[in-house]
PDBML (XML) file of the C-alpha atoms, coordinates in Angstrom:
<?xml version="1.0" encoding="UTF-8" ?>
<PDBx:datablock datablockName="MODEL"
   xmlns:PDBx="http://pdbml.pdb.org/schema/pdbx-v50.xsd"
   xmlns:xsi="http://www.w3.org/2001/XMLSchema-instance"
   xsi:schemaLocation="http://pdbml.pdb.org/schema/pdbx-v50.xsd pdbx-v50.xsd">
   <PDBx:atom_siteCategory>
      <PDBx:atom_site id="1">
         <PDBx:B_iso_or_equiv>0.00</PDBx:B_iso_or_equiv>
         <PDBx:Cartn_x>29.104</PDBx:Cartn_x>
         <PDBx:Cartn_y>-9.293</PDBx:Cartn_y>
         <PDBx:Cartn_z>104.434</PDBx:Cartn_z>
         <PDBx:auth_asym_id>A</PDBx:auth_asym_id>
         <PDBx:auth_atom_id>CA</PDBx:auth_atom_id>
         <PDBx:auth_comp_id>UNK</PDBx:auth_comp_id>
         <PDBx:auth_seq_id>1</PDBx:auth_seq_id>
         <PDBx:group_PDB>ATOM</PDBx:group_PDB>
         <PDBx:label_alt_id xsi:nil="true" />
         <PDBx:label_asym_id>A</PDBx:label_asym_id>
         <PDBx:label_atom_id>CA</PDBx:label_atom_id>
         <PDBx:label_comp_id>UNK</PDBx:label_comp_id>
         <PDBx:label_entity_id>1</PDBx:label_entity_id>
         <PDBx:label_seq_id>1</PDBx:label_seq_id>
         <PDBx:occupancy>1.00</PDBx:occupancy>
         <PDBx:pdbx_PDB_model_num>1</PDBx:pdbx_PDB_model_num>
         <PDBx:type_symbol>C</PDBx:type_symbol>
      </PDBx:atom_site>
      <PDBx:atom_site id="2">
         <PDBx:B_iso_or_equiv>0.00</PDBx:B_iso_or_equiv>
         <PDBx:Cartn_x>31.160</PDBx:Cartn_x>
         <PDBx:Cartn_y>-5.676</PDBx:Cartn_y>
         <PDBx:Cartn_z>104.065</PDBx:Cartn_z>
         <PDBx:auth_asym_id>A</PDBx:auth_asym_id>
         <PDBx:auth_atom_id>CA</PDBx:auth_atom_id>
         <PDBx:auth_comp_id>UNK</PDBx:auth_comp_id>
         <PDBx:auth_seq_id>2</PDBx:auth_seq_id>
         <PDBx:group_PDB>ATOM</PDBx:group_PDB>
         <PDBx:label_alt_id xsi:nil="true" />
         <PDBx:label_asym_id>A</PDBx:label_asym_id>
         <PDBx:label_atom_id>CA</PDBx:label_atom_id>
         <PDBx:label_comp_id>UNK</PDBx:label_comp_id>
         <PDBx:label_entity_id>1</PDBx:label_entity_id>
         <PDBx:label_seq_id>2</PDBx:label_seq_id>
         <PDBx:occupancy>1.00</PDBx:occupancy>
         <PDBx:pdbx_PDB_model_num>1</PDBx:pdbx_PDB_model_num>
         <PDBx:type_symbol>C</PDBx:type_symbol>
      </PDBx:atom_site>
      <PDBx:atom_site id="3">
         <PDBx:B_iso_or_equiv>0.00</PDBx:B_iso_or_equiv>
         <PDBx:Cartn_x>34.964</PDBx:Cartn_x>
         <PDBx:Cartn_y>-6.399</PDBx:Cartn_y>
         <PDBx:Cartn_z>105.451</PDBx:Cartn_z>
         <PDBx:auth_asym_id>A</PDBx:auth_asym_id>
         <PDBx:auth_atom_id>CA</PDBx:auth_atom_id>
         <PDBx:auth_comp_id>UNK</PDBx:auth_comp_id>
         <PDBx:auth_seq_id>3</PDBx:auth_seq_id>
         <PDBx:group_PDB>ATOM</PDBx:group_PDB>
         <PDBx:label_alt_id xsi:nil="true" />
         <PDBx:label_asym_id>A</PDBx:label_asym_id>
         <PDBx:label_atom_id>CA</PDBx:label_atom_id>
         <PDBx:label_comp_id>UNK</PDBx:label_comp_id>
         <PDBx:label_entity_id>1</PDBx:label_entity_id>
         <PDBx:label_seq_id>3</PDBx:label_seq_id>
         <PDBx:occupancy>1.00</PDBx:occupancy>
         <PDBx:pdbx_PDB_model_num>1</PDBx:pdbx_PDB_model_num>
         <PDBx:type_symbol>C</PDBx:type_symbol>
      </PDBx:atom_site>
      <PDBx:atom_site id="4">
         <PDBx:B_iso_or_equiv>0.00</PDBx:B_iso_or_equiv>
         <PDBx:Cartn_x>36.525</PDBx:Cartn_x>
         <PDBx:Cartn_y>-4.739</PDBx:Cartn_y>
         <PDBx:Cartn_z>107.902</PDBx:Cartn_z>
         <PDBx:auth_asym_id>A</PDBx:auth_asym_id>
         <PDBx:auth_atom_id>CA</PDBx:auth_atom_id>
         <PDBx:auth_comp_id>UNK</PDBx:auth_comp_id>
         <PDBx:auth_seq_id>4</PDBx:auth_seq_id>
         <PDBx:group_PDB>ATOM</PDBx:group_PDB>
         <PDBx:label_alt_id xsi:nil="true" />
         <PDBx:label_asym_id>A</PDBx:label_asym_id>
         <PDBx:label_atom_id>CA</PDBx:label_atom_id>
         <PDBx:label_comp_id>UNK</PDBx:label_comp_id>
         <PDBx:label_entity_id>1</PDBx:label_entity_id>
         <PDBx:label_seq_id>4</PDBx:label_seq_id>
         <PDBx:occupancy>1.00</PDBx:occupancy>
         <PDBx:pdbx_PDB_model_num>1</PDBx:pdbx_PDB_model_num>
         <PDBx:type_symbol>C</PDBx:type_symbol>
      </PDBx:atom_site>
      <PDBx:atom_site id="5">
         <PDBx:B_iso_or_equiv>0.00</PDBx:B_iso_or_equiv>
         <PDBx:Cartn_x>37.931</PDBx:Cartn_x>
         <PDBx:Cartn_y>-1.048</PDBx:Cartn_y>
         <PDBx:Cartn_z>106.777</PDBx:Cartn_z>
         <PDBx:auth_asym_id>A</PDBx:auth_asym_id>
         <PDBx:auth_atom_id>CA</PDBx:auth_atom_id>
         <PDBx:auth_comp_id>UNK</PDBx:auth_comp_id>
         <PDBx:auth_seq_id>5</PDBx:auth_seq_id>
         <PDBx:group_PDB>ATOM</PDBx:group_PDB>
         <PDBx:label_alt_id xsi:nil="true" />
         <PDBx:label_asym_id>A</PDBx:label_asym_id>
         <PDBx:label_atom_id>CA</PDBx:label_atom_id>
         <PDBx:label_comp_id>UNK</PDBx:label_comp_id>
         <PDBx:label_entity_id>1</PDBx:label_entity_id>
         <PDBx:label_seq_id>5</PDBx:label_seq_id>
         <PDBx:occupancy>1.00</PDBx:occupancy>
         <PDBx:pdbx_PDB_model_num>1</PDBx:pdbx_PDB_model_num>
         <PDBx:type_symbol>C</PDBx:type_symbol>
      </PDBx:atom_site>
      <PDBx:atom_site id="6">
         <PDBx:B_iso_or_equiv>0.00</PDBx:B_iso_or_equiv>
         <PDBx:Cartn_x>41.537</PDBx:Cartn_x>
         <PDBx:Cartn_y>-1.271</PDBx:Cartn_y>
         <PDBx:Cartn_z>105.651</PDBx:Cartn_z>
         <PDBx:auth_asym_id>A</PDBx:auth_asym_id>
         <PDBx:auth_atom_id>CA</PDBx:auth_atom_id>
         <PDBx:auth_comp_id>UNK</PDBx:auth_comp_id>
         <PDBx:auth_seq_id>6</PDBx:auth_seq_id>
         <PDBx:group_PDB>ATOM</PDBx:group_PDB>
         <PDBx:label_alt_id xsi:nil="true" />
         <PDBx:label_asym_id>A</PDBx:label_asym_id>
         <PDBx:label_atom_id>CA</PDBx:label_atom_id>
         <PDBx:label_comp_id>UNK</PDBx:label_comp_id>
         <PDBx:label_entity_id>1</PDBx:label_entity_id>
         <PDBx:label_seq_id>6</PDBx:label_seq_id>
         <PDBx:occupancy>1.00</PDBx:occupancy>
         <PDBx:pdbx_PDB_model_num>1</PDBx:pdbx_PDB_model_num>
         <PDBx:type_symbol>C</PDBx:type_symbol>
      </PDBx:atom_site>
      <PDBx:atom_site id="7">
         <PDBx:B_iso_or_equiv>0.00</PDBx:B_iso_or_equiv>
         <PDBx:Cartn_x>44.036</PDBx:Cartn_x>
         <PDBx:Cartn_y>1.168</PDBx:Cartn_y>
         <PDBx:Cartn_z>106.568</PDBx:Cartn_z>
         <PDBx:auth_asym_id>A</PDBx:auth_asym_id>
         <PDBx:auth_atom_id>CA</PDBx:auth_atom_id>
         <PDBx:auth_comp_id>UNK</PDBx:auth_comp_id>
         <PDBx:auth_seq_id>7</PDBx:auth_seq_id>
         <PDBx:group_PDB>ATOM</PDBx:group_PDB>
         <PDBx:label_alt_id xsi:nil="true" />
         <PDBx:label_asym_id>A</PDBx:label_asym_id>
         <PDBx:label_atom_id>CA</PDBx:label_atom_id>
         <PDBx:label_comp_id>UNK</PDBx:label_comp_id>
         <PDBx:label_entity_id>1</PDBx:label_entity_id>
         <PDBx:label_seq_id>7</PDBx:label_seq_id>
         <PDBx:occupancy>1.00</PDBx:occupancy>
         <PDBx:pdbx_PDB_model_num>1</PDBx:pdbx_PDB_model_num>
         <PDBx:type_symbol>C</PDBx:type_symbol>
      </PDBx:atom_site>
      <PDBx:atom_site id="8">
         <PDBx:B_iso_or_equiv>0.00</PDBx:B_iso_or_equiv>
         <PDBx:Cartn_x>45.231</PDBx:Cartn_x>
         <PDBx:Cartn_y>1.819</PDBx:Cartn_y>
         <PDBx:Cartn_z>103.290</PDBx:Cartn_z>
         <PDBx:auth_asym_id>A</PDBx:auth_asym_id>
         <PDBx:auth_atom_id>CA</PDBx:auth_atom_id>
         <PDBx:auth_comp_id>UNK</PDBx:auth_comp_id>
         <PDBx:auth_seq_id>8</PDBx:auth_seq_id>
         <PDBx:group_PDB>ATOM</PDBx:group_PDB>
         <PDBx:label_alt_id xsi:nil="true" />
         <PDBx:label_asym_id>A</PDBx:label_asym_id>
         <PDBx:label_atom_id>CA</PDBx:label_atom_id>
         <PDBx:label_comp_id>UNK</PDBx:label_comp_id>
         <PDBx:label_entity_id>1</PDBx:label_entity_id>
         <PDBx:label_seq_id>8</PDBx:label_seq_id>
         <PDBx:occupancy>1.00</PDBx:occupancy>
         <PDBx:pdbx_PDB_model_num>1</PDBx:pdbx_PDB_model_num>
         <PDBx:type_symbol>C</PDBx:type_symbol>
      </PDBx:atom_site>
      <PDBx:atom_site id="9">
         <PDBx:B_iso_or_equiv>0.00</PDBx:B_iso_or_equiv>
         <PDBx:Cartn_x>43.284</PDBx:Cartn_x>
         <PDBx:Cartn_y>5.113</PDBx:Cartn_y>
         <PDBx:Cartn_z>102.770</PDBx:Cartn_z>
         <PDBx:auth_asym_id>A</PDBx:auth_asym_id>
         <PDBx:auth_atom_id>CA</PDBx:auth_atom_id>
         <PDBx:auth_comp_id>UNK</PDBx:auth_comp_id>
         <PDBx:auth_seq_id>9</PDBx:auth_seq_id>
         <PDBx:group_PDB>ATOM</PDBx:group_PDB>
         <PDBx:label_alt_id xsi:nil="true" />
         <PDBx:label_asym_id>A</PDBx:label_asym_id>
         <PDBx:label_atom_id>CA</PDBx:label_atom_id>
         <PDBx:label_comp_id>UNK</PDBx:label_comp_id>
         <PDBx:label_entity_id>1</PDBx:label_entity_id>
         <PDBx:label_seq_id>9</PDBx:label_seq_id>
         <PDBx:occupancy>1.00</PDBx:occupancy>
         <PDBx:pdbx_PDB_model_num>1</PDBx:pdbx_PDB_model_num>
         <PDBx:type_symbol>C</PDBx:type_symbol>
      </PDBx:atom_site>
      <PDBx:atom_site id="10">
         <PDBx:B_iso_or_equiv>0.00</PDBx:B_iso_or_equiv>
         <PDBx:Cartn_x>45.990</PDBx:Cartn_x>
         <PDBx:Cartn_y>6.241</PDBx:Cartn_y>
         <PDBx:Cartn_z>105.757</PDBx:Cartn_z>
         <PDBx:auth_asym_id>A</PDBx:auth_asym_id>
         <PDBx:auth_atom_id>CA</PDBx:auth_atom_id>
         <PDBx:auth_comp_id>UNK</PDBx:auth_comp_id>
         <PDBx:auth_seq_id>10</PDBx:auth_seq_id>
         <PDBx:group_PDB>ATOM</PDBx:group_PDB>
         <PDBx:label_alt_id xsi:nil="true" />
         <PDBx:label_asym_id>A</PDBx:label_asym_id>
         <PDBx:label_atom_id>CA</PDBx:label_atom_id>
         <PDBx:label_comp_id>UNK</PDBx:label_comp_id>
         <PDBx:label_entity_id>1</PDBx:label_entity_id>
         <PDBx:label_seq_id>10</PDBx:label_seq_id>
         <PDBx:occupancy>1.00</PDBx:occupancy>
         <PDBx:pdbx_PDB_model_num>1</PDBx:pdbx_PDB_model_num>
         <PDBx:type_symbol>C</PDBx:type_symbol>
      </PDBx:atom_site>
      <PDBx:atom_site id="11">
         <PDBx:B_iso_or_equiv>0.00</PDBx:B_iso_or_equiv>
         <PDBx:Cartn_x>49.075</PDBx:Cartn_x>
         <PDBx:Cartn_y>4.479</PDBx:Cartn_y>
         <PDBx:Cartn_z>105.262</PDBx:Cartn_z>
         <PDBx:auth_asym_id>A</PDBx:auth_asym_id>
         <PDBx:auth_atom_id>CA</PDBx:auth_atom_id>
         <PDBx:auth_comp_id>UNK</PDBx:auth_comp_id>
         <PDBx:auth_seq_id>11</PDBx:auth_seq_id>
         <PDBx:group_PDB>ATOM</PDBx:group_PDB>
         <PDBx:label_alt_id xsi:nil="true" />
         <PDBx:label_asym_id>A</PDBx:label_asym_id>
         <PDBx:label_atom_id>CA</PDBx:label_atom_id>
         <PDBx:label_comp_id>UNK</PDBx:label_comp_id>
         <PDBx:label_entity_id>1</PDBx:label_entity_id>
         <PDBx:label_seq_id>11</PDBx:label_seq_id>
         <PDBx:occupancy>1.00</PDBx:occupancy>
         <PDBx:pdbx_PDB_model_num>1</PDBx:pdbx_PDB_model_num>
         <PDBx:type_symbol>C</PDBx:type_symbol>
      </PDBx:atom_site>
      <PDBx:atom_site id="12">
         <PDBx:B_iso_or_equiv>0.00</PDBx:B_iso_or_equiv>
         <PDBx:Cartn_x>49.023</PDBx:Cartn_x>
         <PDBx:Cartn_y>5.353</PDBx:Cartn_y>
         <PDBx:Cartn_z>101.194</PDBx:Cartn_z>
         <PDBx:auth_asym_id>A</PDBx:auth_asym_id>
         <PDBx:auth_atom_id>CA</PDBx:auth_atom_id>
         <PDBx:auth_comp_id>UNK</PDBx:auth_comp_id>
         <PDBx:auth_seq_id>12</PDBx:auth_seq_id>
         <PDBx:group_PDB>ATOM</PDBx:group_PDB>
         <PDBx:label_alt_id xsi:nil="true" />
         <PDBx:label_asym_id>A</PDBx:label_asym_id>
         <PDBx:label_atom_id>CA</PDBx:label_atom_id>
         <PDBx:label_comp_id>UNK</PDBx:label_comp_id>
         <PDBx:label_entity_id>1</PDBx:label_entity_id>
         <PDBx:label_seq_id>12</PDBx:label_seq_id>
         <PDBx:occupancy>1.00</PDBx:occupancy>
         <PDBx:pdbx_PDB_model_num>1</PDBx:pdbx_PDB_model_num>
         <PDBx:type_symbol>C</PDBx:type_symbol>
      </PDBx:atom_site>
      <PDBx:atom_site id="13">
         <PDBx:B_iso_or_equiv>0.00</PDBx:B_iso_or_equiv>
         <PDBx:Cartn_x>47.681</PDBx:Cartn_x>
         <PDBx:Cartn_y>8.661</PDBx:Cartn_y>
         <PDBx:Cartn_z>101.092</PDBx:Cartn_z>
         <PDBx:auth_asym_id>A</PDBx:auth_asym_id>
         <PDBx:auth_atom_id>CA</PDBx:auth_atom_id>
         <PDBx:auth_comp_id>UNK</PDBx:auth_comp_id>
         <PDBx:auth_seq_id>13</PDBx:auth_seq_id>
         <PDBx:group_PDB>ATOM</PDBx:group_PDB>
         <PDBx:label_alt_id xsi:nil="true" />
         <PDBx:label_asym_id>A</PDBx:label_asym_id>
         <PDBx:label_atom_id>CA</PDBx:label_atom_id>
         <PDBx:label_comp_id>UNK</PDBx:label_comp_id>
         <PDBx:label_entity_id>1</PDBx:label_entity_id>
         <PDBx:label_seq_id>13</PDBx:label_seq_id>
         <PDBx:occupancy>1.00</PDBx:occupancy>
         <PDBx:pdbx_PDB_model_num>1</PDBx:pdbx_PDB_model_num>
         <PDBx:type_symbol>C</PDBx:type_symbol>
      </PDBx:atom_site>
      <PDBx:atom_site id="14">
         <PDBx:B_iso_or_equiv>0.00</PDBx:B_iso_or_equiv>
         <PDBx:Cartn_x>50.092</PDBx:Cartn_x>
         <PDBx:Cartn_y>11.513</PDBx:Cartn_y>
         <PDBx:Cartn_z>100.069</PDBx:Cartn_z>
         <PDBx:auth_asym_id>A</PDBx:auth_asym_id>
         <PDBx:auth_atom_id>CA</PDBx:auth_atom_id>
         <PDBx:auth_comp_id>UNK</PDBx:auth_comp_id>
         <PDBx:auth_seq_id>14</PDBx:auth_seq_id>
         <PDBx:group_PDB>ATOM</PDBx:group_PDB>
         <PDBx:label_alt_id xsi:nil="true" />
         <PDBx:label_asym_id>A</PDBx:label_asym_id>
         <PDBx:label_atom_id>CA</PDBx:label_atom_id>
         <PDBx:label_comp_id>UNK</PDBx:label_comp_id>
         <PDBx:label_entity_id>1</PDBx:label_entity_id>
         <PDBx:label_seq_id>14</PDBx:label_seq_id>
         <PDBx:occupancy>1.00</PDBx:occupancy>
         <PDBx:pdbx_PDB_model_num>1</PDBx:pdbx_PDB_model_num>
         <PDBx:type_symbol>C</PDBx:type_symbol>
      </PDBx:atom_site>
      <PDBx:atom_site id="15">
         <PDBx:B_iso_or_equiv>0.00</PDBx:B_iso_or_equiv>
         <PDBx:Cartn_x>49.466</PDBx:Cartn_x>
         <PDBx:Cartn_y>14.434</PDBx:Cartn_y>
         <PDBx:Cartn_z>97.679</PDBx:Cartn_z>
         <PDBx:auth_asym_id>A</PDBx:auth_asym_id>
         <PDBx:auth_atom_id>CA</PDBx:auth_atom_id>
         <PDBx:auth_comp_id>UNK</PDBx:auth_comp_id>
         <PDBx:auth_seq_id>15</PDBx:auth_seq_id>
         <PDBx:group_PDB>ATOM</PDBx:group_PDB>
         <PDBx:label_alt_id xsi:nil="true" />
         <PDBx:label_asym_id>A</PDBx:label_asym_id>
         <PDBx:label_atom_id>CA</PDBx:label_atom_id>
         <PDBx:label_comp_id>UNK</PDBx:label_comp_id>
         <PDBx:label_entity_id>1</PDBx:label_entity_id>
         <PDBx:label_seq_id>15</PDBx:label_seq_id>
         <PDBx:occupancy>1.00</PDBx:occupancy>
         <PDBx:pdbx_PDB_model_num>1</PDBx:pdbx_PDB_model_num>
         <PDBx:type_symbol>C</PDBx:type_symbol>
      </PDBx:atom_site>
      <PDBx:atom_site id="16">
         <PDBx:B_iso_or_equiv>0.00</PDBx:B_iso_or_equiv>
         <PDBx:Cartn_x>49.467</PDBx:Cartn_x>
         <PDBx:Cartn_y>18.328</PDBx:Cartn_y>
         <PDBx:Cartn_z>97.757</PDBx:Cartn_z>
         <PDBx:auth_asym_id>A</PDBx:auth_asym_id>
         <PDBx:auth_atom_id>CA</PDBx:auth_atom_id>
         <PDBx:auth_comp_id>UNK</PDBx:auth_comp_id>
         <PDBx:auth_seq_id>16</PDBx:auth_seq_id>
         <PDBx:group_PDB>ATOM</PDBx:group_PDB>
         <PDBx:label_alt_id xsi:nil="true" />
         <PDBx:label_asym_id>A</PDBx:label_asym_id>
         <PDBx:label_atom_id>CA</PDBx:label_atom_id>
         <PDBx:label_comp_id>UNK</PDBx:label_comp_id>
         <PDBx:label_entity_id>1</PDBx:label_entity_id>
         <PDBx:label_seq_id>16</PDBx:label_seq_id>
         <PDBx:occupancy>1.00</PDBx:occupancy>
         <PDBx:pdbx_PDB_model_num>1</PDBx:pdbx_PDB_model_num>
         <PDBx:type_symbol>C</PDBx:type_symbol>
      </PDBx:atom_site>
      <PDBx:atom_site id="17">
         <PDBx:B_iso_or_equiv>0.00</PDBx:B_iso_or_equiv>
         <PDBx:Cartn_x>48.593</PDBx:Cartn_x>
         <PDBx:Cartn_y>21.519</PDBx:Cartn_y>
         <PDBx:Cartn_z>95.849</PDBx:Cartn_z>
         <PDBx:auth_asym_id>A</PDBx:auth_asym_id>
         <PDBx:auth_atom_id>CA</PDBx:auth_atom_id>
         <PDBx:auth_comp_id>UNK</PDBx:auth_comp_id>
         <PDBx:auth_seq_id>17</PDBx:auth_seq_id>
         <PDBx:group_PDB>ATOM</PDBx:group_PDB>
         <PDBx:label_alt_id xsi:nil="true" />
         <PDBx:label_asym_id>A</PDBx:label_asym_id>
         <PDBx:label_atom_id>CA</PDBx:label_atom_id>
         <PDBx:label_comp_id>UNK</PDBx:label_comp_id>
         <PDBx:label_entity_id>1</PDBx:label_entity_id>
         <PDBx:label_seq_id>17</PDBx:label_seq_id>
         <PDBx:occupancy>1.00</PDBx:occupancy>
         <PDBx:pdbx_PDB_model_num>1</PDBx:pdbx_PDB_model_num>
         <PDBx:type_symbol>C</PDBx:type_symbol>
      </PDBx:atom_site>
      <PDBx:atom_site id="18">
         <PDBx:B_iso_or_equiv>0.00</PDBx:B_iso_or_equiv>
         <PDBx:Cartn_x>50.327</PDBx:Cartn_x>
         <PDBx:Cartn_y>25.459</PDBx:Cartn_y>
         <PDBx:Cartn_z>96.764</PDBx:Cartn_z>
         <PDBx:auth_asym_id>A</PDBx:auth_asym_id>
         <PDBx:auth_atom_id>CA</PDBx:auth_atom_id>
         <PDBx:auth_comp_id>UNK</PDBx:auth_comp_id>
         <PDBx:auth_seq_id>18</PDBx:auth_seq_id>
         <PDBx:group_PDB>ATOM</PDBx:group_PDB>
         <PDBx:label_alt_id xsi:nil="true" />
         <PDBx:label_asym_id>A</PDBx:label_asym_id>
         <PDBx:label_atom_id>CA</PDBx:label_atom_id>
         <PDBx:label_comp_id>UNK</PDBx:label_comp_id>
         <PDBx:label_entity_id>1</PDBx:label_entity_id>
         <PDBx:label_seq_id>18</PDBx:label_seq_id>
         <PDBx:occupancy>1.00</PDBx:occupancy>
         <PDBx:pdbx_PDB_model_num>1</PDBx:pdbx_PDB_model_num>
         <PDBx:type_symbol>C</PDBx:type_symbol>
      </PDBx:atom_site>
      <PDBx:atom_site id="19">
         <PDBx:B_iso_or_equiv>0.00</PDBx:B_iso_or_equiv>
         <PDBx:Cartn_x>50.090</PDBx:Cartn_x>
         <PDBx:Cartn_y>28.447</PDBx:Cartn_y>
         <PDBx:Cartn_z>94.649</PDBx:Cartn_z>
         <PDBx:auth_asym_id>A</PDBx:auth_asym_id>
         <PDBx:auth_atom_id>CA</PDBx:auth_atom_id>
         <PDBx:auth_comp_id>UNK</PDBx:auth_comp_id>
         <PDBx:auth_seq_id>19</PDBx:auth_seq_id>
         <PDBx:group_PDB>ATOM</PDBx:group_PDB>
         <PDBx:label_alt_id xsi:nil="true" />
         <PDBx:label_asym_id>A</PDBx:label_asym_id>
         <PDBx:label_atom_id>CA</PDBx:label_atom_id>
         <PDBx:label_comp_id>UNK</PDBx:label_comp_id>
         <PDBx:label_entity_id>1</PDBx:label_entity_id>
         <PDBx:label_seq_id>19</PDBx:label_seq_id>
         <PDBx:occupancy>1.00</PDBx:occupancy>
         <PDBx:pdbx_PDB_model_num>1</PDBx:pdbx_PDB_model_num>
         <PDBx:type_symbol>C</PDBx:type_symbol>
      </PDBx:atom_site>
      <PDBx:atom_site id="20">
         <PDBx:B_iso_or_equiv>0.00</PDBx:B_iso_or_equiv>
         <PDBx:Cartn_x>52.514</PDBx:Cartn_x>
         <PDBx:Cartn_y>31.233</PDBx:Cartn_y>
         <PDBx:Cartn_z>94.415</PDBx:Cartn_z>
         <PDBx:auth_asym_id>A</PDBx:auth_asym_id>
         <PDBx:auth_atom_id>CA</PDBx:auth_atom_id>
         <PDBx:auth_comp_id>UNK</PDBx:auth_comp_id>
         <PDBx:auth_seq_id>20</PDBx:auth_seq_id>
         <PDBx:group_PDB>ATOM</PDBx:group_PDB>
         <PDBx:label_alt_id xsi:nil="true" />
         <PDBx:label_asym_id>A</PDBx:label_asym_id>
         <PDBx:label_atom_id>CA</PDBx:label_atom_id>
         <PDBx:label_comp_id>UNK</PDBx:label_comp_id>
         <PDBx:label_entity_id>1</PDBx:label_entity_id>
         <PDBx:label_seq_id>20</PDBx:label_seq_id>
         <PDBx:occupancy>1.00</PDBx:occupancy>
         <PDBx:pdbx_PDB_model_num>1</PDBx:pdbx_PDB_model_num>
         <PDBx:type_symbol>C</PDBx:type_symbol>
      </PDBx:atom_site>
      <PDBx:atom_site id="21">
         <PDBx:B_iso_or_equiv>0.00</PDBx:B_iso_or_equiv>
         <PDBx:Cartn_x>51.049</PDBx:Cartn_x>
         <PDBx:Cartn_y>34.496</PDBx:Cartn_y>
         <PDBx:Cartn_z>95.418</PDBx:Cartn_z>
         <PDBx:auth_asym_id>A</PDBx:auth_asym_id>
         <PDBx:auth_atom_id>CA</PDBx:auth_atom_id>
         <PDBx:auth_comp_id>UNK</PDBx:auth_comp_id>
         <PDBx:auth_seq_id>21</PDBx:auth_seq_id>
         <PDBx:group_PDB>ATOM</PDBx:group_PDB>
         <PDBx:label_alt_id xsi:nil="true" />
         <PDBx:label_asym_id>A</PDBx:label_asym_id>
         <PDBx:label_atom_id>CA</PDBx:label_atom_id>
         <PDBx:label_comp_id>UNK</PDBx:label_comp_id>
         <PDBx:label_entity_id>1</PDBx:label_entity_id>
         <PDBx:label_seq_id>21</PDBx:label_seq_id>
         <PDBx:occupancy>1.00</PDBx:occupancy>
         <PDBx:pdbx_PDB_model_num>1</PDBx:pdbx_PDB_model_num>
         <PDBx:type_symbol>C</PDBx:type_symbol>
      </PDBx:atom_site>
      <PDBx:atom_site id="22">
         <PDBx:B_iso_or_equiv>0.00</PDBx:B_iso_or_equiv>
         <PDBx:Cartn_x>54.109</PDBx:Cartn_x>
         <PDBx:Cartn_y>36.415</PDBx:Cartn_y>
         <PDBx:Cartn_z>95.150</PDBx:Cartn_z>
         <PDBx:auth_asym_id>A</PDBx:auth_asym_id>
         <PDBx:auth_atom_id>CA</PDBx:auth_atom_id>
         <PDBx:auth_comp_id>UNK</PDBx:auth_comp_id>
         <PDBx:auth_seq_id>22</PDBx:auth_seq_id>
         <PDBx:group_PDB>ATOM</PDBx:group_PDB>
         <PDBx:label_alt_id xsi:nil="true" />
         <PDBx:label_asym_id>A</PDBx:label_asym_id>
         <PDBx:label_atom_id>CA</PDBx:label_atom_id>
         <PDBx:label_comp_id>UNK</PDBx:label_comp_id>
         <PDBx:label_entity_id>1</PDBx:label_entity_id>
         <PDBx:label_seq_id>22</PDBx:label_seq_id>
         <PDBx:occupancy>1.00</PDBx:occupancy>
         <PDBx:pdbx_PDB_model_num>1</PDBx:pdbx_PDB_model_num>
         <PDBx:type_symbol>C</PDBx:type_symbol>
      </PDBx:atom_site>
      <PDBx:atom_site id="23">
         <PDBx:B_iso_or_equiv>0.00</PDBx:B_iso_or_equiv>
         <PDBx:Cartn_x>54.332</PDBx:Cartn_x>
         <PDBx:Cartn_y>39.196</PDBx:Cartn_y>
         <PDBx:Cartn_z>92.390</PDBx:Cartn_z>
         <PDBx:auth_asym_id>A</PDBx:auth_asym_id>
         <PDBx:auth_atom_id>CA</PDBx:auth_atom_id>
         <PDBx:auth_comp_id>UNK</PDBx:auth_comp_id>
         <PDBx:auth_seq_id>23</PDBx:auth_seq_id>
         <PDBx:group_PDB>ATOM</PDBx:group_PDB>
         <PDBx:label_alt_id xsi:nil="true" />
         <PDBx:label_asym_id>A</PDBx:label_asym_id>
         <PDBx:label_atom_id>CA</PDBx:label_atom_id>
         <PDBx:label_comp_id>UNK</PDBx:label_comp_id>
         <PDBx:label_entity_id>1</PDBx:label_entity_id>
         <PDBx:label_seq_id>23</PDBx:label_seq_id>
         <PDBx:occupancy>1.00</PDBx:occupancy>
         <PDBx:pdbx_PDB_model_num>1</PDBx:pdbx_PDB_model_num>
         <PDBx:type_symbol>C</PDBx:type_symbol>
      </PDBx:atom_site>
      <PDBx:atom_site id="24">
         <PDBx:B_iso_or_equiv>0.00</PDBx:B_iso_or_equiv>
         <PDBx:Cartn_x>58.166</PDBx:Cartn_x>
         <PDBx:Cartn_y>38.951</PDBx:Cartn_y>
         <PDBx:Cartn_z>92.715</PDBx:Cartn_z>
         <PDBx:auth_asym_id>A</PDBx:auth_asym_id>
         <PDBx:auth_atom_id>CA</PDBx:auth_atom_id>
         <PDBx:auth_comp_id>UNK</PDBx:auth_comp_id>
         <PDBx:auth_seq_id>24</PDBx:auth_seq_id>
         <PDBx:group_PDB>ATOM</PDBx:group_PDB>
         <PDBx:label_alt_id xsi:nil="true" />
         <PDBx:label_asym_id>A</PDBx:label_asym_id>
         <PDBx:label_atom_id>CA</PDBx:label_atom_id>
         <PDBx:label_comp_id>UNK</PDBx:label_comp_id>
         <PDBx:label_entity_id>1</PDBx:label_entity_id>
         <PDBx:label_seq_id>24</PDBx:label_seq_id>
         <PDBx:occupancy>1.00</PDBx:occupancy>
         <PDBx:pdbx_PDB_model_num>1</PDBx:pdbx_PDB_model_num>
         <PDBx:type_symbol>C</PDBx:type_symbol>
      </PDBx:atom_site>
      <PDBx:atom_site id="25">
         <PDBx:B_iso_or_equiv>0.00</PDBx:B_iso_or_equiv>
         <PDBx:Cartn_x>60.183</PDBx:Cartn_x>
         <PDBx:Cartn_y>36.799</PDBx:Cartn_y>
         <PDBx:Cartn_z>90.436</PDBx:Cartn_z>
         <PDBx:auth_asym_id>A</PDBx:auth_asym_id>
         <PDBx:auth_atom_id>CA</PDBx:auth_atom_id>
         <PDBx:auth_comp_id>UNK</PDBx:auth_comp_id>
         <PDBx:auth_seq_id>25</PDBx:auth_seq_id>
         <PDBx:group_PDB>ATOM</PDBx:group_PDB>
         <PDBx:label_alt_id xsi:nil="true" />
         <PDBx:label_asym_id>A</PDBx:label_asym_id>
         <PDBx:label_atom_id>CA</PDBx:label_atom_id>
         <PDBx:label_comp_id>UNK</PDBx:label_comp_id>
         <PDBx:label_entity_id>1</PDBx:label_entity_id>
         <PDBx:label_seq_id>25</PDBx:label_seq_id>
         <PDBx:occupancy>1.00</PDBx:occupancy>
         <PDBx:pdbx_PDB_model_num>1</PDBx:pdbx_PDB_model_num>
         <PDBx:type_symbol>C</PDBx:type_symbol>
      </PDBx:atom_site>
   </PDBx:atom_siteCategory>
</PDBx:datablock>
């Protein structure tokens, strides 16, 4: 039978992605 969900996909998630939209050094 399919286990209970862990909470892994919450407690290990981290990541992120910005851009610079600037035109000024």
């Amino acid at each position: 039978p399919v286990g209970e969900p862990g909470d892994y996909k919450v407690t290990f998630k981290s990541g992120f992605s910005a851009a610079r939209i600037m035109n000024s050094y």
